[in-house]
Protein backbone atom coordinates (compact mmCIF):
# COMPACT_ATOMS: atom_id res chain seq x y z
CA UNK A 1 115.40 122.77 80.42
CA UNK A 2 113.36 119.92 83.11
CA UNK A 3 115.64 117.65 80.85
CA UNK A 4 119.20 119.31 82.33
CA UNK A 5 120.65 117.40 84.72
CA UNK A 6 121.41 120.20 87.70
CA UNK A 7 125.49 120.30 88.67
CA UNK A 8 128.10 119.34 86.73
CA UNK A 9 130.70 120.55 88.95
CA UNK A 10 134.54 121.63 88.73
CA UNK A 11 136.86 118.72 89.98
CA UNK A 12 137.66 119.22 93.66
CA UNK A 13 134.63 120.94 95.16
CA UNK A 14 132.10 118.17 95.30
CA UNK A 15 134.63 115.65 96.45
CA UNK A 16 133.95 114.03 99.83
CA UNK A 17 137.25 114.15 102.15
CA UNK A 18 139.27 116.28 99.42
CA UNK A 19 140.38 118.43 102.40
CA UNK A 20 142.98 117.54 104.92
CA UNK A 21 143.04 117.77 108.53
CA UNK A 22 144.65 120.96 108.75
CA UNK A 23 142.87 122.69 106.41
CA UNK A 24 139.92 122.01 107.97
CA UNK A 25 141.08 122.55 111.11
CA UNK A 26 141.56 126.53 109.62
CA UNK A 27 138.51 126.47 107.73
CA UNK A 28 137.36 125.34 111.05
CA UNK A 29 138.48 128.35 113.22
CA UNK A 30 137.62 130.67 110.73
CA UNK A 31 133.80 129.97 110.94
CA UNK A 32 133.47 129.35 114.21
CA UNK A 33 135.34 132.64 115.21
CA UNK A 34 133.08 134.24 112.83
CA UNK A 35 135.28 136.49 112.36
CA UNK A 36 138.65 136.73 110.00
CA UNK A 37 142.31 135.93 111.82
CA UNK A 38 145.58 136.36 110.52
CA UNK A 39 148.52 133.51 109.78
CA UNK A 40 150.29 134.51 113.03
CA UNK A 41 146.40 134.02 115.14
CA UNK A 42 145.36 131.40 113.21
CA UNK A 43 149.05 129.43 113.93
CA UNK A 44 149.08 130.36 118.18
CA UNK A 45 145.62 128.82 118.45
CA UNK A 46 146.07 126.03 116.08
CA UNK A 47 148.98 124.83 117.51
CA UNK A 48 150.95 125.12 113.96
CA UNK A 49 153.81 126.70 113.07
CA UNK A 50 153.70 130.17 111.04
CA UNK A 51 155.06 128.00 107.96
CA UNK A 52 152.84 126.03 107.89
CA UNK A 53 150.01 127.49 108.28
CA UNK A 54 151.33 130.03 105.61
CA UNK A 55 151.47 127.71 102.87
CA UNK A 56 147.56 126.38 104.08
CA UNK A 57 146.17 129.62 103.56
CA UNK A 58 147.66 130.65 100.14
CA UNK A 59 146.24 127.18 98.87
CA UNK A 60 143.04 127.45 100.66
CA UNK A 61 142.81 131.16 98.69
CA UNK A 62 144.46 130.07 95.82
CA UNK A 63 141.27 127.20 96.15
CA UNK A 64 139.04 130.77 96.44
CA UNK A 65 137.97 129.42 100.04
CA UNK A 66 139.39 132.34 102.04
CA UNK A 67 139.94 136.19 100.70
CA UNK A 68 142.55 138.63 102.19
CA UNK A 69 141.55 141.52 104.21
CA UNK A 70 142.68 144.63 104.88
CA UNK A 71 146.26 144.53 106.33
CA UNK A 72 146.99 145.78 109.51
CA UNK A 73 149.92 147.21 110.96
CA UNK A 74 151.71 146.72 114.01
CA UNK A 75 154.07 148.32 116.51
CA UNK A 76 156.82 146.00 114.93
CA UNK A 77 157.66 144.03 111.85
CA UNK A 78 155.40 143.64 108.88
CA UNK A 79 151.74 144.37 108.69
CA UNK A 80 149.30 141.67 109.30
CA UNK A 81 146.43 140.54 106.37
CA UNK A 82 143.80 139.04 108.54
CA UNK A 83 142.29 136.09 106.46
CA UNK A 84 138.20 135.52 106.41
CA UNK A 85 135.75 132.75 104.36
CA UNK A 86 134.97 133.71 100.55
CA UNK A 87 131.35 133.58 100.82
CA UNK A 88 131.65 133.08 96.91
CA UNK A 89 133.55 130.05 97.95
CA UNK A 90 131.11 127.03 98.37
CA UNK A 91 127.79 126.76 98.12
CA UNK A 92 125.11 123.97 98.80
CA UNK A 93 121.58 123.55 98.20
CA UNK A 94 119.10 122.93 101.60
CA UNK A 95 115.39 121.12 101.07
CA UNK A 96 113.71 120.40 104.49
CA UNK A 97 110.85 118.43 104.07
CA UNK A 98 108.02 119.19 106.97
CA UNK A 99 104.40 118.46 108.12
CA UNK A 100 102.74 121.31 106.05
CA UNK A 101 105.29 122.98 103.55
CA UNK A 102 108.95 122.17 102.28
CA UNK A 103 111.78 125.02 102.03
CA UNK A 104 114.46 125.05 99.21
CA UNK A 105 117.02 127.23 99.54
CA UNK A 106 121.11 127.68 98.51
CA UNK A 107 123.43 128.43 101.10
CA UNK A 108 126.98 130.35 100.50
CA UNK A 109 129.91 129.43 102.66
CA UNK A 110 129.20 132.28 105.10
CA UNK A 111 125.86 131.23 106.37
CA UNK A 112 123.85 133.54 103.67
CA UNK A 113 120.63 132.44 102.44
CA UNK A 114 120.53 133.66 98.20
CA UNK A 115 117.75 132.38 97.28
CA UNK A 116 114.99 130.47 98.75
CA UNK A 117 111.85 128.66 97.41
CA UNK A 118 108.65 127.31 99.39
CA UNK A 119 105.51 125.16 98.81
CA UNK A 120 103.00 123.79 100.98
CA UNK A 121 100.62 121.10 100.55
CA UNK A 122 97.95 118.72 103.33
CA UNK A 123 100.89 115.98 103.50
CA UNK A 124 104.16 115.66 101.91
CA UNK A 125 104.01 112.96 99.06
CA UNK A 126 107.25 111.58 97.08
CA UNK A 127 106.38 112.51 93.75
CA UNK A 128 105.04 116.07 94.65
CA UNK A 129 108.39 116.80 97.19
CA UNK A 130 110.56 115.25 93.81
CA UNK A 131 109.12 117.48 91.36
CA UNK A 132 109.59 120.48 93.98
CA UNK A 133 112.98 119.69 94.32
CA UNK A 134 113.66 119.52 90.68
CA UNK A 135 111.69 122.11 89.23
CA UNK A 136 112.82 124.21 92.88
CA UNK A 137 117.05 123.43 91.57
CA UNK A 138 116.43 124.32 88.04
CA UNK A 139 114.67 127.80 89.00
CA UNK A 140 116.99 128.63 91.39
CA UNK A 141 120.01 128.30 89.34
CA UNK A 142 118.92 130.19 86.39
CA UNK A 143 119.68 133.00 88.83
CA UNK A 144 123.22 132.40 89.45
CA UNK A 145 125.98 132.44 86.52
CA UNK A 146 128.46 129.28 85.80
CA UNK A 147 131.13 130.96 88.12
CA UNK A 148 128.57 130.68 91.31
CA UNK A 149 127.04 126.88 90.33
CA UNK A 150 130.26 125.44 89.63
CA UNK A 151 130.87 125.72 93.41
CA UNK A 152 128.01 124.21 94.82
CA UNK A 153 129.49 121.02 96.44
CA UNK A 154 125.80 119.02 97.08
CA UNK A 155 121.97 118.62 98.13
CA UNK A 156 121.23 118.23 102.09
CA UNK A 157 118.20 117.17 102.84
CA UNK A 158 116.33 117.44 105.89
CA UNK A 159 113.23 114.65 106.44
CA UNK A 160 111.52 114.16 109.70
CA UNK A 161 112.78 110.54 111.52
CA UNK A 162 110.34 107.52 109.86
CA UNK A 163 107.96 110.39 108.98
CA UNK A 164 105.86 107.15 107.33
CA UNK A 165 104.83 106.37 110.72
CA UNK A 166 102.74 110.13 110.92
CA UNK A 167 99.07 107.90 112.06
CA UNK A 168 96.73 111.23 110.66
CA UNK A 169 96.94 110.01 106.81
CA UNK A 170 94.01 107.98 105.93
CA UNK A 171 92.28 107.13 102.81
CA UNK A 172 93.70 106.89 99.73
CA UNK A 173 96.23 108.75 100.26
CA UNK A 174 97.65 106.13 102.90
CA UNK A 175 99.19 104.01 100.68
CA UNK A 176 101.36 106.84 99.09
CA UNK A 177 102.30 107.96 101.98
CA UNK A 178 103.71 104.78 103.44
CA UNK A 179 106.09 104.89 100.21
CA UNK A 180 108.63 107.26 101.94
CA UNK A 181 109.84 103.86 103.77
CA UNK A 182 111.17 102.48 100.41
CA UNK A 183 112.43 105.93 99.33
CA UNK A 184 116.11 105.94 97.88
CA UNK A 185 116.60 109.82 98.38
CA UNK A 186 120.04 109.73 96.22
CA UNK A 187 118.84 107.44 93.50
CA UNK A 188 115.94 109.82 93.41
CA UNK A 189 117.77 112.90 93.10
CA UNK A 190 120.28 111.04 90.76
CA UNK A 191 117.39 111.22 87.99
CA UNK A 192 117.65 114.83 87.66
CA UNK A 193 120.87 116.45 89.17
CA UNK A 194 124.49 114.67 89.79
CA UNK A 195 125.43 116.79 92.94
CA UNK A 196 126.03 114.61 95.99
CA UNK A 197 123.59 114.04 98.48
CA UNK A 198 123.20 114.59 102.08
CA UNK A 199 120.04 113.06 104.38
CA UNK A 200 119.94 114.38 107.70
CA UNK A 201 117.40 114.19 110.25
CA UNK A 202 114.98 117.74 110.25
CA UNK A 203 115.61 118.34 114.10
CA UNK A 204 119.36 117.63 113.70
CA UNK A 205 119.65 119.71 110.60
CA UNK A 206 118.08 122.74 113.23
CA UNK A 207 120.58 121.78 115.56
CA UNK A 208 123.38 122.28 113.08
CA UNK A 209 122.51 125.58 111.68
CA UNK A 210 122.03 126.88 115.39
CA UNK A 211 125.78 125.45 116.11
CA UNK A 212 127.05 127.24 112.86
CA UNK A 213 125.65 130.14 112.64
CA UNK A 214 123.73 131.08 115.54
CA UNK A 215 124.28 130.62 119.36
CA UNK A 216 125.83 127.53 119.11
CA UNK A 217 129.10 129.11 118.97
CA UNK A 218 128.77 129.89 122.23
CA UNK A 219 128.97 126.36 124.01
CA UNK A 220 130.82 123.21 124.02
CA UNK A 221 128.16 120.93 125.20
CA UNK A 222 124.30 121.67 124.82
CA UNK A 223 121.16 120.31 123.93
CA UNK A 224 118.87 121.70 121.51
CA UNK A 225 115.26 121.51 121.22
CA UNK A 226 113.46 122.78 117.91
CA UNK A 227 109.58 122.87 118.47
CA UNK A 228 107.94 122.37 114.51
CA UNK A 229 105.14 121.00 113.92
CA UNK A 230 106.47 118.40 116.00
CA UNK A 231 109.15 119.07 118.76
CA UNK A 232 112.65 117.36 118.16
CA UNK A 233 116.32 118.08 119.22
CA UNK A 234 119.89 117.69 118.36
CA UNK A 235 122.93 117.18 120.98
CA UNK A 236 126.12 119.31 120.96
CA UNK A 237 129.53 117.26 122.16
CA UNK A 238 132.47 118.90 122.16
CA UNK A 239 131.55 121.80 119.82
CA UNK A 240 130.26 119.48 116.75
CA UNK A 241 126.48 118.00 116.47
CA UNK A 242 126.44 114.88 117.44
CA UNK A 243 124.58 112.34 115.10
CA UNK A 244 124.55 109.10 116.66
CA UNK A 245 124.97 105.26 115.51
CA UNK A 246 121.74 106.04 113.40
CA UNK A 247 121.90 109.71 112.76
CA UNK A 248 119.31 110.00 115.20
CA UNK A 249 121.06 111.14 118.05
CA UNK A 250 118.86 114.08 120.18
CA UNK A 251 115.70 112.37 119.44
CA UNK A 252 113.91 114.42 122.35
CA UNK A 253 110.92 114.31 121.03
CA UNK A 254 110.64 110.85 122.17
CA UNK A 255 111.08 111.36 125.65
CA UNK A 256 108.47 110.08 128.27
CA UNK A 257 105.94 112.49 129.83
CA UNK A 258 102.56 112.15 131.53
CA UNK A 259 99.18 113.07 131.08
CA UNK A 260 96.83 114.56 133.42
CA UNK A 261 95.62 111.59 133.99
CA UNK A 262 98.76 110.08 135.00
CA UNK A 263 98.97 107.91 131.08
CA UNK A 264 102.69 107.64 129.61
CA UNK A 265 102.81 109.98 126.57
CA UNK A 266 105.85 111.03 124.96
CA UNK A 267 107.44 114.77 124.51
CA UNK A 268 106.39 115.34 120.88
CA UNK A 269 102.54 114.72 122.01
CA UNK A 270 102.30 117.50 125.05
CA UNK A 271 105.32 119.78 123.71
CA UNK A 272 104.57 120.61 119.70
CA UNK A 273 103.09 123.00 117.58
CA UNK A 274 100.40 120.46 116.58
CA UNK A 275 98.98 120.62 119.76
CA UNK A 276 98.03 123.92 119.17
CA UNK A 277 96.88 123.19 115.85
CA UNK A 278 94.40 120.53 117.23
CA UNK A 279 92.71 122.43 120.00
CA UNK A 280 92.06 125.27 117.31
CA UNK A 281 90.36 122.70 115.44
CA UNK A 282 88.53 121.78 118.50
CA UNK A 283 87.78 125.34 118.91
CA UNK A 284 86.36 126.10 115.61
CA UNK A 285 89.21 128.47 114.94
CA UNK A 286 91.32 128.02 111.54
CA UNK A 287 94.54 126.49 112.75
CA UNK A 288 96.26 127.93 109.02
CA UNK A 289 96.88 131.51 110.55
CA UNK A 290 99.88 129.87 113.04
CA UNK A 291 101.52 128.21 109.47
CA UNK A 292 100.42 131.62 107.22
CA UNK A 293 103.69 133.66 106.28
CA UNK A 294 105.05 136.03 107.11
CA UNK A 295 103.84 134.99 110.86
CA UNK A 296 101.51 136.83 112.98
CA UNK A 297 100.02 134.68 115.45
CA UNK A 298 98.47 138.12 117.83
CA UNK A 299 95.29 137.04 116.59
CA UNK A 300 95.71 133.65 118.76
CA UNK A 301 96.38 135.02 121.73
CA UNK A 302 94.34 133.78 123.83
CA UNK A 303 94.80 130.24 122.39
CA UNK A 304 98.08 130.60 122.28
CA UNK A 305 98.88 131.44 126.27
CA UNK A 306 98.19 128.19 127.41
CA UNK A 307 99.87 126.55 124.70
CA UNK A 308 103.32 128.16 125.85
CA UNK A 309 102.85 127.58 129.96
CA UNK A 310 101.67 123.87 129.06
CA UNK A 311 104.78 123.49 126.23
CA UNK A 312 107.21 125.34 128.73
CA UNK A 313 106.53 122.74 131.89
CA UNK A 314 106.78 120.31 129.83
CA UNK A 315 110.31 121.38 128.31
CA UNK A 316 111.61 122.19 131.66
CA UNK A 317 111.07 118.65 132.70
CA UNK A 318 112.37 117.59 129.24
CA UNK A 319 116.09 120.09 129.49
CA UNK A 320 116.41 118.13 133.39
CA UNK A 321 115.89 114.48 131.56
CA UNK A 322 118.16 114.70 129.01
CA UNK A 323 121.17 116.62 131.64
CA UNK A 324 120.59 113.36 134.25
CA UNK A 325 122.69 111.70 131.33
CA UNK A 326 124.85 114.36 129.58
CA UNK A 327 126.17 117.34 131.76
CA UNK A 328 125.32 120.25 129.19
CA UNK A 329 125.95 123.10 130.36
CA UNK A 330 123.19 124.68 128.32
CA UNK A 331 119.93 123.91 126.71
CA UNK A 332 119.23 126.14 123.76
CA UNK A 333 115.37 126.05 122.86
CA UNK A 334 114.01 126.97 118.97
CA UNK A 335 110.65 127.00 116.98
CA UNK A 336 108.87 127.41 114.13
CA UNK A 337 106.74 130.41 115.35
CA UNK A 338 107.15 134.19 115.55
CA UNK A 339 110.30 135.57 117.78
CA UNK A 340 108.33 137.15 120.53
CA UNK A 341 106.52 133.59 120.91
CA UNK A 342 109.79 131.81 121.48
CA UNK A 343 111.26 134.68 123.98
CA UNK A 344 108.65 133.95 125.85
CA UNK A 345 108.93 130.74 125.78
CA UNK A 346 112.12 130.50 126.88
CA UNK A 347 111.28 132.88 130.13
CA UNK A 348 108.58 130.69 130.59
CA UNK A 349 110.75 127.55 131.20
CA UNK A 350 113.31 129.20 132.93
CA UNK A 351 110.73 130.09 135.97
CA UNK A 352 109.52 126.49 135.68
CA UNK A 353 112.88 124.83 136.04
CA UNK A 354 113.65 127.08 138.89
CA UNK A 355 110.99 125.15 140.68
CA UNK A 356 112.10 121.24 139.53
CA UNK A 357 113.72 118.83 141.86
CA UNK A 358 117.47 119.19 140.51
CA UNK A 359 118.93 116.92 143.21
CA UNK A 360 121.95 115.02 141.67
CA UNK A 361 122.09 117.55 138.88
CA UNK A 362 123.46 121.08 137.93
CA UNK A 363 120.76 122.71 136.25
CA UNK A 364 121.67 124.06 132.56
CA UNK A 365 121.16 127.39 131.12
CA UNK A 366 118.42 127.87 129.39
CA UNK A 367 118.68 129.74 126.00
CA UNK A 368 117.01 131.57 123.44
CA UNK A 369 118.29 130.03 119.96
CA UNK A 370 118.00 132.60 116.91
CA UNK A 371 118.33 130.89 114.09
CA UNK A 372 114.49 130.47 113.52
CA UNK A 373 112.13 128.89 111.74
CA UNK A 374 114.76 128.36 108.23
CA UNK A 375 116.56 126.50 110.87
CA UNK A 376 116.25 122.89 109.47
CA UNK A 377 116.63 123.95 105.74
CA UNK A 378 119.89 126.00 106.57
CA UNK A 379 120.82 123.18 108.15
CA UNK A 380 120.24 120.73 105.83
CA UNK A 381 122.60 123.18 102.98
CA UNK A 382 125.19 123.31 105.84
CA UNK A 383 125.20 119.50 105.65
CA UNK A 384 127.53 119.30 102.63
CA UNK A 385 129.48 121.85 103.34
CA UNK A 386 130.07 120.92 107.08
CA UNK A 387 131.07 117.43 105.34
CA UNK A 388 133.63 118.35 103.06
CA UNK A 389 135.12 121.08 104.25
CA UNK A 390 134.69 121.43 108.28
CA UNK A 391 135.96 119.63 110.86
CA UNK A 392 134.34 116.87 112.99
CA UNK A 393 135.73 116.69 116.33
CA UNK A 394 133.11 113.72 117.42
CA UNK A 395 134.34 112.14 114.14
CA UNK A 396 135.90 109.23 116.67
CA UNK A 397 132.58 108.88 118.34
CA UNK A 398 130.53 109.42 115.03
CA UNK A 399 129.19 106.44 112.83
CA UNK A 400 131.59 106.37 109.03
């Protein structure tokens, strides 16, 4: 069984590009709307005529990418079948890679996590994340029959940006560590499983699973800030993530901040989970009950209070910065930690920006994102999908 090579797939689903414009341009509409549309709706907003949109939809379900719904009649003229996504219709396979665990999980073509694995370790190391990811893809899919594999279209990965440059790995172990710089992710995966590969940056993966299924949908323009172990970001342009010339586009993280002392430190060093982490350490308190699942962090409290009025200055400052250069009309804000944590979080930086010097600027809305802590390994599945069978309006702007 560790011999089987993972995905032999049915011509046409793991093909990169296989879908035209206008299909995905439905496609398109149909999961953003979240909701299903008939011909006649889909047509008016598309811009298409009835026709052809008609003849789209019976391939697309003839593909087993849409199902028909219930028909619905009218005043006049013939009922109308509203079309929706077969969540049976795709599905893609999501491993983020982070400081202290990694997540595998498949994705269907609705946004539905069906199955999800998890591991956790003191660092992530090639060989160990490899053998995860293998052992993880083989597991999985001795759940799901032939029908279900056959229509997984790839493997998105999600991997911190140069996560070789973490300075906290000494020893031994240093040497290993510094290997992810020479790491060939598809070769790698290549060894055991022939489904395409997608490598996306952890924080931009977040981003993308917020846009597609969460309260993304809402805006045309936003930034996004995910706070992990370390805090990072994705940018929103004209309702599709925007990766950059280097996929690493939204690197907020990186922004400049100051320290109490008036030194130049950078976002991810005042604004992260870490933070926390160390002055638990420093504290004599065991910093494992804020990474412990399923997450209860009341027993932190009072470590924890400080952590979120420090974290929220420091974003409010951050969500001002990055809208002097784009004018987003929101700023949606994310986290690994429990959902009470973040709400309060968000609150937190929306009483802080409402005392920033916003001369020159029109001050975003700050949001509560709700996608959660799976956000970067749903995003990572999405990755494939979003590739093959979505459409990228930035696709112009985008690096090929």
């Amino acid at each position: 069984m560790a011999n089987r090579k993972i995905g032999v797939l049915s011509s046409g689903i793991n093909q990169s590009g296989v879908r035209d414009y206008n299909e995905r341009l439905l496609l398109s509409m149909l999961q953003r709307g979240h909701a299903s549309m008939s011909g006649i709706d889909l047509a008016r907003r598309a811009g298409l005529s009835a026709q052809t949109v008609s003849i789209i939809l019976r391939k697309l379900e003839k593909d087993g990418l849409l199902v028909r719904g219930v028909p619905v009649k009218g005043k006049v003229g013939k009922p109308s079948t509203p079309m929706d996504l077969a969540a049976d219709g795709v599905f893609s396979f999501g491993l983020k890679i982070g400081r202290r665990s990694a997540e595998l999980l498949l994705l269907d073509f609705k946004g539905e996590v069906r199955e999800q694995i998890s591991t956790s370790y003191a660092y992530p190391m090639p060989a160990e994340i490899f053998n995860f990811l293998r052992d993880g893809l083989l597991s999985i899919s001795a759940n799901f029959s032939s029908r279900i594999l056959k229509r997984v279209c790839g493997i998105g990965i999600a991997i911190p940006f140069e996560l070789w440059k973490w300075d906290d790995v000494v020893g031994e172990q240093s040497e290993t560590f510094q290997s992810w710089k020479q790491v060939d992710f598809k070769l790698e995966v290549k060894k055991f499983s022939d489904l395409s590969v997608f490598v996306v940056n952890d924080s931009t993966a977040a981003c993308r699973a917020e846009h597609l299924y969460g309260r993304g949908k809402e805006f045309r323009d936003y930034a996004y800030f995910f706070i992990g172990a370390f805090v990072g970001g994705g940018v929103v342009l004209n309702h599709t993530v925007f990766e950059g010339n280097h996929g690493n586009a939204g690197a907020l993280g990186s922004l400049r901040s100051t320290s109490p002392l008036g030194e130049s430190r950078q976002l991810i060093d005042v604004a992260s989970i870490h933070v926390l982490e160390t002055r638990l350490i420093e504290l004599g308190v065991d910093p494992e009950l804020i990474w412990q699942q399923p997450q209860d962090w009341s027993a932190l409290a009072r470590y924890i209070e400080p952590w979120i009025s420090e974290t929220a200055q420091e974003l409010a400052k951050a969500a001002l910065s990055v809208c002097s250069v784009i004018d987003f009309e929101a700023i949606l804000i994310d986290g690994a930690f429990p959902t009470h944590i973040r709400t309060e979080l968000v609150e937190r930086v929306r009483r802080y920006m409402a005392t920033q010097d916003t001369r020159g600027l029109i001050a975003p809305r700050i949001e509560v994102g709700n996608v959660g802590m799976n956000a970067r390994a749903i995003g990572a599945a999405s990755g494939p999908i979003f590739s093959q069978y979505l459409l990228n309006t930035n696709a112009g702007l985008s690096a090929i």
